[in-house]
N, C-alpha and C. Protein backbone atom coordinates (compact mmCIF):
# COMPACT_ATOMS: atom_id res chain seq x y z
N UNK A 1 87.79 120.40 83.08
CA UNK A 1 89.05 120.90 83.57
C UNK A 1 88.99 121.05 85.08
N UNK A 2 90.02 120.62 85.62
CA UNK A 2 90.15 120.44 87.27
C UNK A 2 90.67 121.73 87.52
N UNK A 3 89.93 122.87 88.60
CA UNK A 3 90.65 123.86 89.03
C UNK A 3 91.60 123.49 90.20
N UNK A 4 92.60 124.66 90.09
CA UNK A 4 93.59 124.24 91.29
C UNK A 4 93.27 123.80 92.28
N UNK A 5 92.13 124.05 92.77
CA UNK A 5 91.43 123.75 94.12
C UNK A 5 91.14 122.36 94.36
N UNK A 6 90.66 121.69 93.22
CA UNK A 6 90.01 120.51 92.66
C UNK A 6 91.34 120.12 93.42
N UNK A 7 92.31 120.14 92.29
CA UNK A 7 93.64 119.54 92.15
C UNK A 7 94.10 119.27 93.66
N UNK A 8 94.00 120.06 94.35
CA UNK A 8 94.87 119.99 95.83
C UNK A 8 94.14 119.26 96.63
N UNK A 9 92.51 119.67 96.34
CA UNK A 9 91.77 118.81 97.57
C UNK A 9 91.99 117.51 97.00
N UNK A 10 92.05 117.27 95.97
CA UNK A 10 92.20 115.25 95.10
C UNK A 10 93.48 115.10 95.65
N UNK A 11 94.68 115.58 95.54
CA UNK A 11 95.55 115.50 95.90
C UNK A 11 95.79 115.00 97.50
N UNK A 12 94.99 116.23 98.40
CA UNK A 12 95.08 116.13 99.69
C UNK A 12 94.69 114.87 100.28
N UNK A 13 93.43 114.17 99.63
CA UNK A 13 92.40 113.04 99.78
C UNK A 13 92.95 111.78 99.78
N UNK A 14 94.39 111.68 98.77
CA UNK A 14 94.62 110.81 98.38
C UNK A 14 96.19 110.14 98.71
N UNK A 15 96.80 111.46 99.62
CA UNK A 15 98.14 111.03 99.86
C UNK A 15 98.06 109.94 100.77
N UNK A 16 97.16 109.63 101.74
CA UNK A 16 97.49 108.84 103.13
C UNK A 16 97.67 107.42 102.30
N UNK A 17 96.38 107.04 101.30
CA UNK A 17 96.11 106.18 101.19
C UNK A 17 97.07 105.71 99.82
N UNK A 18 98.02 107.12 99.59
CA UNK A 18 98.51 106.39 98.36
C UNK A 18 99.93 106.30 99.05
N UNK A 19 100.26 106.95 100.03
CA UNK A 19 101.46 106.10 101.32
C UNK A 19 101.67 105.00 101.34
N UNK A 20 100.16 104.56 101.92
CA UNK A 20 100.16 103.28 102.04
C UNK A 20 100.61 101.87 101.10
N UNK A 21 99.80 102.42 100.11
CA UNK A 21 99.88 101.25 99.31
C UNK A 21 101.75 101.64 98.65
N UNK A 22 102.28 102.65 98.38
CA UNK A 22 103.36 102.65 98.16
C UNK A 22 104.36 101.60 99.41
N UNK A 23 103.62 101.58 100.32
CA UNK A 23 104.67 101.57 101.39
C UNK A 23 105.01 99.97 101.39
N UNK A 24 103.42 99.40 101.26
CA UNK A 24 103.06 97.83 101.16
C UNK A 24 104.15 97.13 99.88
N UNK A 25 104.02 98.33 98.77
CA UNK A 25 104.97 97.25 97.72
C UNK A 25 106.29 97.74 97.87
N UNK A 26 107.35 98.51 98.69
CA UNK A 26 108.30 99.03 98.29
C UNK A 26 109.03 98.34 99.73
N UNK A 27 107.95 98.62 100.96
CA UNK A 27 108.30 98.68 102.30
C UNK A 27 110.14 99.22 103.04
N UNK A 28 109.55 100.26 102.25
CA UNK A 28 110.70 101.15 102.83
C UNK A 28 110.04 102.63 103.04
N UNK A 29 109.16 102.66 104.72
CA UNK A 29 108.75 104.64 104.14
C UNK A 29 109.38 105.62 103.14
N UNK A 30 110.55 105.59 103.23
CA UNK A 30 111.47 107.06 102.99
C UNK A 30 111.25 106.75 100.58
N UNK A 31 111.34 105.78 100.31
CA UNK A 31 111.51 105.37 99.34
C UNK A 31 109.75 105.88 98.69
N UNK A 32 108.61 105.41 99.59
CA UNK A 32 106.90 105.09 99.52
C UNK A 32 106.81 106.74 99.56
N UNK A 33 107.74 107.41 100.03
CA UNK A 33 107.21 108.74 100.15
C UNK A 33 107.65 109.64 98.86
N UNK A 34 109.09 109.30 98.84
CA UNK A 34 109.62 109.96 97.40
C UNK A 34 108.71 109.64 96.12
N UNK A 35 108.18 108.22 96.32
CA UNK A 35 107.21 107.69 95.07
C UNK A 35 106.26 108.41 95.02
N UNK A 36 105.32 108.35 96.11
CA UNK A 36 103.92 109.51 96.08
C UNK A 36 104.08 110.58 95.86
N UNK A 37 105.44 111.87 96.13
CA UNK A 37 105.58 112.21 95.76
C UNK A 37 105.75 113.48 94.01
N UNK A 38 106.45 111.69 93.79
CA UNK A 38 107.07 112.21 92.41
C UNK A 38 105.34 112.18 91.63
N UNK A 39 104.38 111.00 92.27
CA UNK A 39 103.46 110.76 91.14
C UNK A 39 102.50 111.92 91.53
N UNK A 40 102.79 112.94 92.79
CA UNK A 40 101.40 113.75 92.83
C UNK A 40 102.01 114.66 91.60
N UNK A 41 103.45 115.22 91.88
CA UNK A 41 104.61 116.37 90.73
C UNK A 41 103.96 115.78 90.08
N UNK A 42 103.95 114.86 89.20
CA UNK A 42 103.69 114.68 87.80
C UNK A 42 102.15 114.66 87.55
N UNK A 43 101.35 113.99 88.37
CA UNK A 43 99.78 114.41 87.93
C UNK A 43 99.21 115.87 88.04
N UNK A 44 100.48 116.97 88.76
CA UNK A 44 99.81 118.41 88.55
C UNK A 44 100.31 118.63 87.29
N UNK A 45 101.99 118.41 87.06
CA UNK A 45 102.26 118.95 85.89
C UNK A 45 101.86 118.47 84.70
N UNK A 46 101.47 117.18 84.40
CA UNK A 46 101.18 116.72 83.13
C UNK A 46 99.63 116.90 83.27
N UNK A 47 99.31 116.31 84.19
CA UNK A 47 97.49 116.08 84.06
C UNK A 47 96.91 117.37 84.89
N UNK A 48 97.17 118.27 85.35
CA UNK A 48 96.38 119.32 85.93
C UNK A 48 95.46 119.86 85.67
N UNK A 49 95.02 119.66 84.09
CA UNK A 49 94.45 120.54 83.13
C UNK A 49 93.32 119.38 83.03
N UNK A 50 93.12 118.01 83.16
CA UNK A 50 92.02 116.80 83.23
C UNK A 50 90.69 117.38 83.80
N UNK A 51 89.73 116.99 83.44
CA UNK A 51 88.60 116.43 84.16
C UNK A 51 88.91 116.66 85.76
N UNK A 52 88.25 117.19 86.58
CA UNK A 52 88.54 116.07 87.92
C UNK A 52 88.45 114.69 87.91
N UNK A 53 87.41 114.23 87.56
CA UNK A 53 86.65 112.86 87.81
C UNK A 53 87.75 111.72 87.00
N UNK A 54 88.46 112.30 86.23
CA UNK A 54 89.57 111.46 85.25
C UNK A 54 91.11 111.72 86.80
N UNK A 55 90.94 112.59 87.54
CA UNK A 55 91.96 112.44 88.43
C UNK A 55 92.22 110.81 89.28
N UNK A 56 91.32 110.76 89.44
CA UNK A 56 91.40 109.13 90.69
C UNK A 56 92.57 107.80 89.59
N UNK A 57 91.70 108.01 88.64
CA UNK A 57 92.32 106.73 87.80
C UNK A 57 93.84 107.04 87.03
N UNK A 58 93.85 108.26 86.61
CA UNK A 58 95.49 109.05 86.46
C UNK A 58 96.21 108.50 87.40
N UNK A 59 96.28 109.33 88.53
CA UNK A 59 96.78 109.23 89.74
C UNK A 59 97.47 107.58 90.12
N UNK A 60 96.40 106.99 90.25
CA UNK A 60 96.51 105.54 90.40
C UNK A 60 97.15 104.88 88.95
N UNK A 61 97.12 105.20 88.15
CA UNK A 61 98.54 104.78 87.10
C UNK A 61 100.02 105.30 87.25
N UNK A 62 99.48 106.40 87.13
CA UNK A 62 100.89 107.39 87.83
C UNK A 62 101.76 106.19 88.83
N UNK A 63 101.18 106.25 90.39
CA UNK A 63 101.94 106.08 90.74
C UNK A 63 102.23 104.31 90.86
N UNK A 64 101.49 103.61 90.20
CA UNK A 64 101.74 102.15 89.77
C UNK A 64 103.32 102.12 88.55
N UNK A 65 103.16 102.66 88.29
CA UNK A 65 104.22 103.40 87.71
C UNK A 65 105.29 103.90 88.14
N UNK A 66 105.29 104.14 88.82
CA UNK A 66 106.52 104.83 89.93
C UNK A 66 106.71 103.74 90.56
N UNK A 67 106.58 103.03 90.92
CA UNK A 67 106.35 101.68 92.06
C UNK A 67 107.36 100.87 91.03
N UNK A 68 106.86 100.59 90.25
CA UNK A 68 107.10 99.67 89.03
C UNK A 68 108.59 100.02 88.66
N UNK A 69 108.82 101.85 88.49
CA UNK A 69 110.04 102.24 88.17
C UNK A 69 111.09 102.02 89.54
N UNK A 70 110.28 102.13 90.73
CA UNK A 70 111.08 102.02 92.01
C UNK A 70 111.91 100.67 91.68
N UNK A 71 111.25 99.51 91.39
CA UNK A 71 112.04 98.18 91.40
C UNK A 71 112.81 98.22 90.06
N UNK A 72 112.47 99.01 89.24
CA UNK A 72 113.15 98.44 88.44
C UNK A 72 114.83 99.20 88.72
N UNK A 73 114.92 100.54 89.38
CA UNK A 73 116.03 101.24 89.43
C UNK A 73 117.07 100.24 90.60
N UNK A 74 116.21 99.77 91.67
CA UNK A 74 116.43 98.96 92.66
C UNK A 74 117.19 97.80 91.84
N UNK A 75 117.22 97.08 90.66
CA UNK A 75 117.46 96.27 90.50
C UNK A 75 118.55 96.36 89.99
N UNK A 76 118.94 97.31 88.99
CA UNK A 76 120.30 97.81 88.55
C UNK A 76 121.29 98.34 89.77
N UNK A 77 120.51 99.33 90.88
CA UNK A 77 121.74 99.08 91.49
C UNK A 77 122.12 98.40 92.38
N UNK A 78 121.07 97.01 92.97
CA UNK A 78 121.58 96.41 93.45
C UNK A 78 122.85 95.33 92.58
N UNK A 79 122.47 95.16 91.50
CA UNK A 79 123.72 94.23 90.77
C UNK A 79 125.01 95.00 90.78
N UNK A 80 124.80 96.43 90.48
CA UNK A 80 126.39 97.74 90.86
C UNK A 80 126.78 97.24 92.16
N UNK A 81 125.90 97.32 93.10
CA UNK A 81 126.16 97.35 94.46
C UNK A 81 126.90 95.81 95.09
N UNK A 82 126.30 95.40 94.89
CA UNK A 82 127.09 93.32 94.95
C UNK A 82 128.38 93.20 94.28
N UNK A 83 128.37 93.98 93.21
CA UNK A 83 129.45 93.53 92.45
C UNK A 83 130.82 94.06 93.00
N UNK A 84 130.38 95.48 93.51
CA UNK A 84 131.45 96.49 94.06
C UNK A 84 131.50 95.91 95.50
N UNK A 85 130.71 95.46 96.06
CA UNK A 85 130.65 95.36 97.77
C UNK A 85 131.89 93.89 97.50
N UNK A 86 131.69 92.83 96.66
CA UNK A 86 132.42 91.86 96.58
C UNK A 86 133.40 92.09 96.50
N UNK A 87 133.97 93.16 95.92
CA UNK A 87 135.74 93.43 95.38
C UNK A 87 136.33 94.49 96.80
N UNK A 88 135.24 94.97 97.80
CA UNK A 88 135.93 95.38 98.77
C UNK A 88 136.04 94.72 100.04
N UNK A 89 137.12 95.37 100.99
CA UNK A 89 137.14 94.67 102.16
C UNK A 89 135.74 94.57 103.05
N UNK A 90 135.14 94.16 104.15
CA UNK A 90 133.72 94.11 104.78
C UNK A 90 134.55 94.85 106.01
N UNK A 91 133.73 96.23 106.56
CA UNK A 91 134.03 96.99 108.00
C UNK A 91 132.87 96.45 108.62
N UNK A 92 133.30 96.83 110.26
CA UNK A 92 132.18 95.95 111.05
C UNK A 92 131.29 96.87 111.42
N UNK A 93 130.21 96.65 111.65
CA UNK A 93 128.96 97.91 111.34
C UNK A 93 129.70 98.63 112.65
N UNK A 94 128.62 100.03 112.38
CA UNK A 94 129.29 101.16 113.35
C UNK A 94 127.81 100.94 114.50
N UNK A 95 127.38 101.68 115.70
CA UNK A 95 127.09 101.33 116.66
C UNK A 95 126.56 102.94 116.52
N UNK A 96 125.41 103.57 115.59
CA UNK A 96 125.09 104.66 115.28
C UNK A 96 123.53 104.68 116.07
N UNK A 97 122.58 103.46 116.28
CA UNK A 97 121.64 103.41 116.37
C UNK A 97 121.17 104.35 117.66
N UNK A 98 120.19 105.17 117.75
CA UNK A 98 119.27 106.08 118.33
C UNK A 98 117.84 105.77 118.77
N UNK A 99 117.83 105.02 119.81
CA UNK A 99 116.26 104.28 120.45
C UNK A 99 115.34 105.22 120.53
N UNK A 100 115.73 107.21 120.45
CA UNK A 100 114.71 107.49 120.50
C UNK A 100 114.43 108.40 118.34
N UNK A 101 115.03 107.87 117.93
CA UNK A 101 114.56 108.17 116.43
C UNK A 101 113.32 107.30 116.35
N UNK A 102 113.34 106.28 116.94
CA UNK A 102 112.27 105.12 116.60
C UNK A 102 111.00 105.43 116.63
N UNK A 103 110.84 105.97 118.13
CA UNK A 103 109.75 106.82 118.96
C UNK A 103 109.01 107.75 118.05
N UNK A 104 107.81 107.87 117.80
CA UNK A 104 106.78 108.51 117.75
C UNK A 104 105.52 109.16 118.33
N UNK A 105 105.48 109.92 118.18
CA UNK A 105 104.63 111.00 119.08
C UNK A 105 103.23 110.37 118.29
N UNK A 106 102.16 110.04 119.51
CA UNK A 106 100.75 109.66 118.78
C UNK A 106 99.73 110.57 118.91
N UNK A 107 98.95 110.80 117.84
CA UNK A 107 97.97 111.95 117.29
C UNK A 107 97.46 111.63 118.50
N UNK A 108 96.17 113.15 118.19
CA UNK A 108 95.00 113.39 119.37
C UNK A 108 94.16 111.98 119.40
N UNK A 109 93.89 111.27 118.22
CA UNK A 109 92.59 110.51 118.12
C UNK A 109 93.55 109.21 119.25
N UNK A 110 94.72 109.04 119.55
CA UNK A 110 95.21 107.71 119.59
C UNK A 110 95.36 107.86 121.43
N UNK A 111 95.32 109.39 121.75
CA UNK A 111 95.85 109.98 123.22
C UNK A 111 94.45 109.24 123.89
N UNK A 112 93.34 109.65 123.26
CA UNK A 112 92.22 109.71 124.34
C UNK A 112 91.55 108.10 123.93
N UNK A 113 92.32 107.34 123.89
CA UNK A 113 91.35 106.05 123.60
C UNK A 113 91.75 104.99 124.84
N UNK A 114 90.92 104.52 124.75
CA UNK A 114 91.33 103.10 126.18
C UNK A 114 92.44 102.37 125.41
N UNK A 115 93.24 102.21 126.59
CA UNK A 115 95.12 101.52 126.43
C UNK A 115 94.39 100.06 125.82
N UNK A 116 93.57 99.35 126.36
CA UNK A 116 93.64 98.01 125.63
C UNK A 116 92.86 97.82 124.76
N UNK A 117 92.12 99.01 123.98
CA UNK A 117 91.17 99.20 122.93
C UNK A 117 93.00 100.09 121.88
N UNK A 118 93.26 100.52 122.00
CA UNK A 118 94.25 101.05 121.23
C UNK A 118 95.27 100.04 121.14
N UNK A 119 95.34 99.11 121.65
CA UNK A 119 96.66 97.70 121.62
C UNK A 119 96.35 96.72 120.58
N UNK A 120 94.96 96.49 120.90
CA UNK A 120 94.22 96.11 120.05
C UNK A 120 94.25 95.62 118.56
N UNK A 121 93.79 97.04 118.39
CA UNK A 121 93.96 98.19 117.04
C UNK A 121 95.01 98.03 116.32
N UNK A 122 95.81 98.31 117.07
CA UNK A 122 97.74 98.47 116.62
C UNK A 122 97.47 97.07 116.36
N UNK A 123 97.56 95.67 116.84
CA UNK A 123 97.95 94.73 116.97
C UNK A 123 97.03 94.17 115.39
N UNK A 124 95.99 95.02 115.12
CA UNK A 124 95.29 94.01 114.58
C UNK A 124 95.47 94.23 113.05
N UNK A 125 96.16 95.85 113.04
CA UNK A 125 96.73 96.55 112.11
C UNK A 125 97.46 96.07 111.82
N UNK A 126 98.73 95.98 112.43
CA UNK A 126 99.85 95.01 111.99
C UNK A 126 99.72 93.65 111.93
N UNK A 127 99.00 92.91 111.73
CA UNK A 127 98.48 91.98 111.68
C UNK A 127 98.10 91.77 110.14
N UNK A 128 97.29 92.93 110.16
CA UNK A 128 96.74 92.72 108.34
C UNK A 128 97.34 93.47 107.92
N UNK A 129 98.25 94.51 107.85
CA UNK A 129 99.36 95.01 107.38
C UNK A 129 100.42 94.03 106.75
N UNK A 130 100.52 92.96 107.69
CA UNK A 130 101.58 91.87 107.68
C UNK A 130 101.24 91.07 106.76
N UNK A 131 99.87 90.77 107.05
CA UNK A 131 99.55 89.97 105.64
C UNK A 131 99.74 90.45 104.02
N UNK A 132 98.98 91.79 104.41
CA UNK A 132 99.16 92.16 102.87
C UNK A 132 100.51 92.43 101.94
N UNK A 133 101.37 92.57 102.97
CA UNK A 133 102.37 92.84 102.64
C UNK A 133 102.70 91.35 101.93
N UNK A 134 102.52 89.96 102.27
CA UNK A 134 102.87 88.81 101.98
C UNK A 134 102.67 88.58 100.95
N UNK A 135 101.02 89.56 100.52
CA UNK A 135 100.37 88.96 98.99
C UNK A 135 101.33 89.28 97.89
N UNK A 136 101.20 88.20 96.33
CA UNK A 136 101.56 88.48 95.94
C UNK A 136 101.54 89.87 95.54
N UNK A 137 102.56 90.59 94.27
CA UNK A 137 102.16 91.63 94.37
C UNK A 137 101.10 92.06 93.28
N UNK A 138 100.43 91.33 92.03
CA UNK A 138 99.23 91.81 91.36
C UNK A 138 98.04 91.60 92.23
N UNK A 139 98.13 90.71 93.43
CA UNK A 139 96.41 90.37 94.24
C UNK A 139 96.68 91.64 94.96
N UNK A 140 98.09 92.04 95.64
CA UNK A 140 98.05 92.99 96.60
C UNK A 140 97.52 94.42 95.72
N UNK A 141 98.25 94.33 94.58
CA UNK A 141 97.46 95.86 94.00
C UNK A 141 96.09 96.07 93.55
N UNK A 142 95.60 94.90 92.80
CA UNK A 142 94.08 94.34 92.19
C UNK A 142 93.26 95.11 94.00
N UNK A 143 93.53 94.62 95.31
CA UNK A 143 93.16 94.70 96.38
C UNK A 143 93.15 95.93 96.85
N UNK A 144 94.33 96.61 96.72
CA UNK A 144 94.65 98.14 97.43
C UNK A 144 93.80 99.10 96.59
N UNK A 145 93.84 98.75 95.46
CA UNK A 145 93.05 99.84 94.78
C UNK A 145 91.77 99.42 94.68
N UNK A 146 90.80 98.15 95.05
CA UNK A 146 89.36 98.25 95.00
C UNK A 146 88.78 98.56 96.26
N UNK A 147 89.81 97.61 97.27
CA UNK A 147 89.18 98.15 98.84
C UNK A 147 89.74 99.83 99.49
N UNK A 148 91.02 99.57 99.05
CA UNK A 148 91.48 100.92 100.34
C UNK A 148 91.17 102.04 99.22
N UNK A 149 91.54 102.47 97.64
CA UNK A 149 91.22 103.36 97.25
C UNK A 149 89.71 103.50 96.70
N UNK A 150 89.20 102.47 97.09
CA UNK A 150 87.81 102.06 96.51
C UNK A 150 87.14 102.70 95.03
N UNK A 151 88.45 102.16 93.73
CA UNK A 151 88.00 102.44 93.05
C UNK A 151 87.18 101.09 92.48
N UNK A 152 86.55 101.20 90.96
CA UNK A 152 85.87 100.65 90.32
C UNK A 152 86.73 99.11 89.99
N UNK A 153 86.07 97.98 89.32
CA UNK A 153 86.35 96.97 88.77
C UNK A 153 87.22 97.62 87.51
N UNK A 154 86.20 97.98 86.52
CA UNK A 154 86.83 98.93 85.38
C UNK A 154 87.74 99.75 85.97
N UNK A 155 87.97 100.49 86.44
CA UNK A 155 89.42 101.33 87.01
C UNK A 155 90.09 100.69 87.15
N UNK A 156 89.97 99.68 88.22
CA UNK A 156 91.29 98.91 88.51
C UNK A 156 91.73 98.12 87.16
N UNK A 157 90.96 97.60 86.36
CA UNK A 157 91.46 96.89 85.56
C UNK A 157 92.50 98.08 84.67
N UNK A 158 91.71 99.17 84.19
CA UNK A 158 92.24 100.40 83.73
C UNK A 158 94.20 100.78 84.15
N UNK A 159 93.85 100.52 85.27
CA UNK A 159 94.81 101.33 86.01
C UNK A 159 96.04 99.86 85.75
N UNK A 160 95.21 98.76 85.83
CA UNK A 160 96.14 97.70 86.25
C UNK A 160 97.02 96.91 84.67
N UNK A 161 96.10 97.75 83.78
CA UNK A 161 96.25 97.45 82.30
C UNK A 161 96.14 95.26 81.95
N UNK A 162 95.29 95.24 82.61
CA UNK A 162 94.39 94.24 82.70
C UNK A 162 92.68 93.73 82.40
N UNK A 163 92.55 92.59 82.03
CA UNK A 163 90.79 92.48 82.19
C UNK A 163 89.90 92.59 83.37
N UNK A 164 88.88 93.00 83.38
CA UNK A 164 87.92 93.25 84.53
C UNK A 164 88.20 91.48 85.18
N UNK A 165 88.14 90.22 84.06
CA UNK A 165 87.87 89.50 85.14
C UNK A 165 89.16 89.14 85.69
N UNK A 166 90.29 89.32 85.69
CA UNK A 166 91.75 89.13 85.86
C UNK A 166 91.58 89.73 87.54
N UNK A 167 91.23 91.27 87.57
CA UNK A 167 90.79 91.96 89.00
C UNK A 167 90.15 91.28 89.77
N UNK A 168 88.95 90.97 89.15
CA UNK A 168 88.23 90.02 90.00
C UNK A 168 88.78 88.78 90.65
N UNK A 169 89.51 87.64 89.78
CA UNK A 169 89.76 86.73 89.99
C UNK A 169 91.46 87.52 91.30
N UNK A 170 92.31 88.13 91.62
CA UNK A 170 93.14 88.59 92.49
C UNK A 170 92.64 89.14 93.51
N UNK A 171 91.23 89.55 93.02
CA UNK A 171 90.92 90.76 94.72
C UNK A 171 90.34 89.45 95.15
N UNK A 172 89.75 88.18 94.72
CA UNK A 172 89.01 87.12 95.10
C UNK A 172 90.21 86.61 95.80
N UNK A 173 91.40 86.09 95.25
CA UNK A 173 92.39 85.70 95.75
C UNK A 173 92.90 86.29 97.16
N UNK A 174 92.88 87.43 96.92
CA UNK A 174 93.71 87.79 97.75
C UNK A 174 92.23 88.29 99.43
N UNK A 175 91.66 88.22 99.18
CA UNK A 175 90.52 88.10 100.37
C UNK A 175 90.74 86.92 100.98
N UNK A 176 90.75 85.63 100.29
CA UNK A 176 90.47 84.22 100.46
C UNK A 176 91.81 84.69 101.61
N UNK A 177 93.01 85.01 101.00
CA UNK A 177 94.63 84.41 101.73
C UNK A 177 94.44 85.32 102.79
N UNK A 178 93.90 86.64 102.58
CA UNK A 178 93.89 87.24 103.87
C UNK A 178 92.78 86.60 104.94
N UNK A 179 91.75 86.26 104.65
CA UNK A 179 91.03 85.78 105.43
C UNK A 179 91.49 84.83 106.25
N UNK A 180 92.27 83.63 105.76
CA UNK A 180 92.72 82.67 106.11
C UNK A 180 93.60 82.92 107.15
N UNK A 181 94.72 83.48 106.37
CA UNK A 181 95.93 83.84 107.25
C UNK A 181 95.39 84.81 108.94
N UNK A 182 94.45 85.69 108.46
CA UNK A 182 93.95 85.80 109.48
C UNK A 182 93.35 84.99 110.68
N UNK A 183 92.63 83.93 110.35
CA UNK A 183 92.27 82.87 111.22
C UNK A 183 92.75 82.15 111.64
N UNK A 184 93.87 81.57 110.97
CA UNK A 184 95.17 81.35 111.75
C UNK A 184 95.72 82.03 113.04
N UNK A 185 95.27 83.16 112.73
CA UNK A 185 95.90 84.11 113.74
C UNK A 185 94.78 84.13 114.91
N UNK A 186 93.89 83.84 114.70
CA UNK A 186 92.77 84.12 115.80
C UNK A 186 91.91 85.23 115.55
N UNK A 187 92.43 86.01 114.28
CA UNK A 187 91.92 86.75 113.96
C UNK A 187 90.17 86.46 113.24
N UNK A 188 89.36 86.97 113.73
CA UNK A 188 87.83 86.92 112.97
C UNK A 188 87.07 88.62 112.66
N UNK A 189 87.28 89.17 111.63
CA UNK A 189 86.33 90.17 111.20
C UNK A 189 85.22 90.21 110.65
């Protein structure tokens, strides 16, 4: 049984990285956040009472799950939405935009670093950000969850409700395309 403490520090450990990967399949923040969200609510309220060690692989169904439900709600109302947008007149967008909403304030670690060591970084981020975002989306998840959440073969397959070698054969995939696409770019890691 996971004490509350358990619960919050697993919790705490796991939001950045479960941002992320929300963010990669949905790519809408505001949407990647409501998802992580809803799946931490539901792994206190349903699973709180688990194992810790059964938390990582919960969690990571949970919110594969939520992801999964994100498109599927997305899909109903985009067909509402087309159907109704067609039967009305089109207004010409409004002129609302705010150059400094965009703007972000950068943490301590990002203040004190050399300007062309931090350009870098950014550049190289969005770079493989960009890619992953391209992968399909079973190599991109097979991937997010062995490298960035660094769980198990068995987990991921677990989580992915798939065979161990199915994981294998996508995280293989999806290295190969990132690698590539990277070198294209000039990119070498």
């Amino acid at each position: 049984m996971a004490s509350a403490q358990e619960l919050s520090d697993f919790l705490s450990s796991v939001e950045q990285r479960a941002f992320k990967q929300a963010v990669y399949a949905v790519r809408d923040d505001d949407a990647a956040m409501d998802i992580v969200q809803d799946a931490m609510i539901k792994l206190a309220e349903k699973y709180g009472d688990k194992p810790a060690p059964e938390l990582p692989l919960l969690f990571t169904r949970i919110l594969q799950n939520r992801i999964h439900d994100w498109f599927r709600r997305q899909k109903v109302r985009n067909a509402w939405v087309s159907l109704f947008s067609s039967m009305s007149r089109k207004t010409e967008d409004s002129d609302d935009f705010d150059p400094l909403e965009s703007l972000s304030a950068p943490d301590d670690s990002e203040i004190h670093q050399d300007g062309a060591k931090q350009l870098e970084k950014t550049q190289l981020l969005q770079a493989l950000e960009s890619e992953i975002a391209k992968l399909p989306v079973r190599q991109r998840e097979a991937f997010l969850m062995r490298y960035w959440d660094e769980l198990s073969i068995t987990d991921t397959a677990k989580a992915m409700n798939c065979s161990e070698g199915s994981v294998k054969t996508h995280c293989s995939r999806a290295t190969q395309s990132l690698a590539k696409a990277l070198k294209l770019k000039g990119i070498t890691l």
